[in-house]
C-alpha atoms as a PDB file:
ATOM      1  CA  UNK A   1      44.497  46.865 -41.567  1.00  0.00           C
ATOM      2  CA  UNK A   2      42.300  49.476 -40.963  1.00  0.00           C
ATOM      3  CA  UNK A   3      39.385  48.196 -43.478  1.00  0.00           C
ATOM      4  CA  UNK A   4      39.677  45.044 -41.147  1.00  0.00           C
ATOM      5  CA  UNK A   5      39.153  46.979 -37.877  1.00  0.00           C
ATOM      6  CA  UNK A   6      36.539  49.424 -39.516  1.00  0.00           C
ATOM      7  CA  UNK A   7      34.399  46.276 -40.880  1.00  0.00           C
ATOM      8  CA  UNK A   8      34.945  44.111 -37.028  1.00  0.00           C
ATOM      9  CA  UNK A   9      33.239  47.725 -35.884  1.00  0.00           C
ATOM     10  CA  UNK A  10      30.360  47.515 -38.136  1.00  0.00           C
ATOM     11  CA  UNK A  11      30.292  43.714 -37.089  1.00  0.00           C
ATOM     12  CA  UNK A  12      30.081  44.874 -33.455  1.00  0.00           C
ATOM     13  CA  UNK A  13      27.358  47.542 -34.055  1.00  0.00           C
ATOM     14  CA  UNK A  14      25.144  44.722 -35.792  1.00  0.00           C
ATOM     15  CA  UNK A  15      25.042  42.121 -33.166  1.00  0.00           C
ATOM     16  CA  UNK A  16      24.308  44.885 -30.673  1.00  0.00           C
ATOM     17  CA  UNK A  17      21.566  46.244 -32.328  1.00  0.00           C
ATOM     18  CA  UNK A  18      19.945  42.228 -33.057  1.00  0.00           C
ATOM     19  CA  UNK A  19      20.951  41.860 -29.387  1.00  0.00           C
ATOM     20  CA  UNK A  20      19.210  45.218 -28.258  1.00  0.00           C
ATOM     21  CA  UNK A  21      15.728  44.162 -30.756  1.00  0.00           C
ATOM     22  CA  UNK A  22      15.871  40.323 -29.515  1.00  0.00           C
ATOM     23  CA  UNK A  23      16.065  41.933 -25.487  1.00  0.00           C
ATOM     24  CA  UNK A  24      13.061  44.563 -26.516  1.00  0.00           C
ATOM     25  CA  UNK A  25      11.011  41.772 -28.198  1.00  0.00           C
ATOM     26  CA  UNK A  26      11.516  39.259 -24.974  1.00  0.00           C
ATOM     27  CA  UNK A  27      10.565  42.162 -22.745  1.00  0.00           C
ATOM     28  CA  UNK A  28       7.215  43.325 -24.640  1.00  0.00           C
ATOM     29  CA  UNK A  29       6.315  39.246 -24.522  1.00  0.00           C
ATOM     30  CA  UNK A  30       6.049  38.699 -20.885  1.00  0.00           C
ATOM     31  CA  UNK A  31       2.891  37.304 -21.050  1.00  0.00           C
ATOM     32  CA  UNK A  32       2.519  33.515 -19.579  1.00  0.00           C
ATOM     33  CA  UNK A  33       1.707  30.788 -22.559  1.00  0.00           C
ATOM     34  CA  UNK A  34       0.123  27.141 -21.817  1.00  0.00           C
ATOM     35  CA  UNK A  35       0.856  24.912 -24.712  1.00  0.00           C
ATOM     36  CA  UNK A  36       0.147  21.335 -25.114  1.00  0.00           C
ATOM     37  CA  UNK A  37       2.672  18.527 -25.352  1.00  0.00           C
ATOM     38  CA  UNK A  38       1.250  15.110 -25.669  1.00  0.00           C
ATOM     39  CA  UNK A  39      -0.766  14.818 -22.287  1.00  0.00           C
ATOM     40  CA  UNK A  40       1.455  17.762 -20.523  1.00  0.00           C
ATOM     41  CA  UNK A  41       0.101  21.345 -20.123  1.00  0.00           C
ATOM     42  CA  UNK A  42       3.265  23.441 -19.696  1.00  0.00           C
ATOM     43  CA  UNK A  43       2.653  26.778 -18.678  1.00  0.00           C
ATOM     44  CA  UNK A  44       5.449  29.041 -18.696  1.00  0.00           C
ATOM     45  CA  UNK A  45       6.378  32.913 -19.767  1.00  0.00           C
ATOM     46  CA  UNK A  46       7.372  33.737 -23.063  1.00  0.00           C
ATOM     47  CA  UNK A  47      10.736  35.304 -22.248  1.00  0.00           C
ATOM     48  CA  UNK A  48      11.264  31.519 -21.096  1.00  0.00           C
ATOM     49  CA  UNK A  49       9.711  29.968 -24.170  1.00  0.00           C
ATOM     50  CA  UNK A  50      11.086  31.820 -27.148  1.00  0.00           C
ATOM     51  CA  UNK A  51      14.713  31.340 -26.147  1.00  0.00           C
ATOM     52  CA  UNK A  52      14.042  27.792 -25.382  1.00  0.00           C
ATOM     53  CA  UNK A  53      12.321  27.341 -28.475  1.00  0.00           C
ATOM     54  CA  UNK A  54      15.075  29.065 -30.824  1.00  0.00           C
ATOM     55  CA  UNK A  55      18.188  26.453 -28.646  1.00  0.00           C
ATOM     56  CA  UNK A  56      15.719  23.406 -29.364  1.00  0.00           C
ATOM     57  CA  UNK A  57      15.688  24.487 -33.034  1.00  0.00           C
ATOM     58  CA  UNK A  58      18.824  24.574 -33.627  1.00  0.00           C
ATOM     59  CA  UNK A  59      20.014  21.626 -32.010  1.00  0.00           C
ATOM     60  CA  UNK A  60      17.496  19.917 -34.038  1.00  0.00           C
ATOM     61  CA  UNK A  61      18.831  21.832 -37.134  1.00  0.00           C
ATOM     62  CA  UNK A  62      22.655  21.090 -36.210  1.00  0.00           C
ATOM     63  CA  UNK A  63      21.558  17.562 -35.951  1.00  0.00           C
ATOM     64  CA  UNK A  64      19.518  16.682 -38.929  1.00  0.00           C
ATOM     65  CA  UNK A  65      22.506  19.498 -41.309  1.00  0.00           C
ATOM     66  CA  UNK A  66      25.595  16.601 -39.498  1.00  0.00           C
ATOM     67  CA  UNK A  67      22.993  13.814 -40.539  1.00  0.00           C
ATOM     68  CA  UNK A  68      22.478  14.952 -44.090  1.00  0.00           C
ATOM     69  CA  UNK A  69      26.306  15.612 -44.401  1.00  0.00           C
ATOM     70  CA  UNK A  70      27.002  12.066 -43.458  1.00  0.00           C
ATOM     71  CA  UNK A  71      24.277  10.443 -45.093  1.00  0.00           C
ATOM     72  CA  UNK A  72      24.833  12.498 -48.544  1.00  0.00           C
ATOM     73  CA  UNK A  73      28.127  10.727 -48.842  1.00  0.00           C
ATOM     74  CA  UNK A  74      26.664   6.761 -48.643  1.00  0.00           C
END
């Protein structure tokens, strides 16, 4: 019992220290980006973009991992 509670601790302390570098990283990237998409110019901050980026790539992951796992049966 208390191994369990002593590793959910260590657990706890991890994802708040990834959580406290992702929030440091987003902050020192405030800068505003223009990128290209198709004929679009989309101009937006990077605290915006590299949030957006990381949900876009994994739903596209999620996708294409349920795809394979389907398709790896036929």
């Amino acid at each position: 019992m208390k191994d369990q509670k002593s590793r959910m601790k260590s657990r706890h302390w991890g994802i708040a220290a990834l959580a406290t570098l992702c929030l440091i990283l987003l902050i020192q990237n405030a800068q505003v980006v223009s990128f290209n998409v198709f004929f679009w110019k989309i101009s937006m901050s990077r605290i915006i973009a590299f949030p957006l980026l990381v949900l876009v790539g994994g739903f596209i992951g999620y996708v294409l991992g349920r795809y394979a796992k389907y398709g790896a049966g036929r």
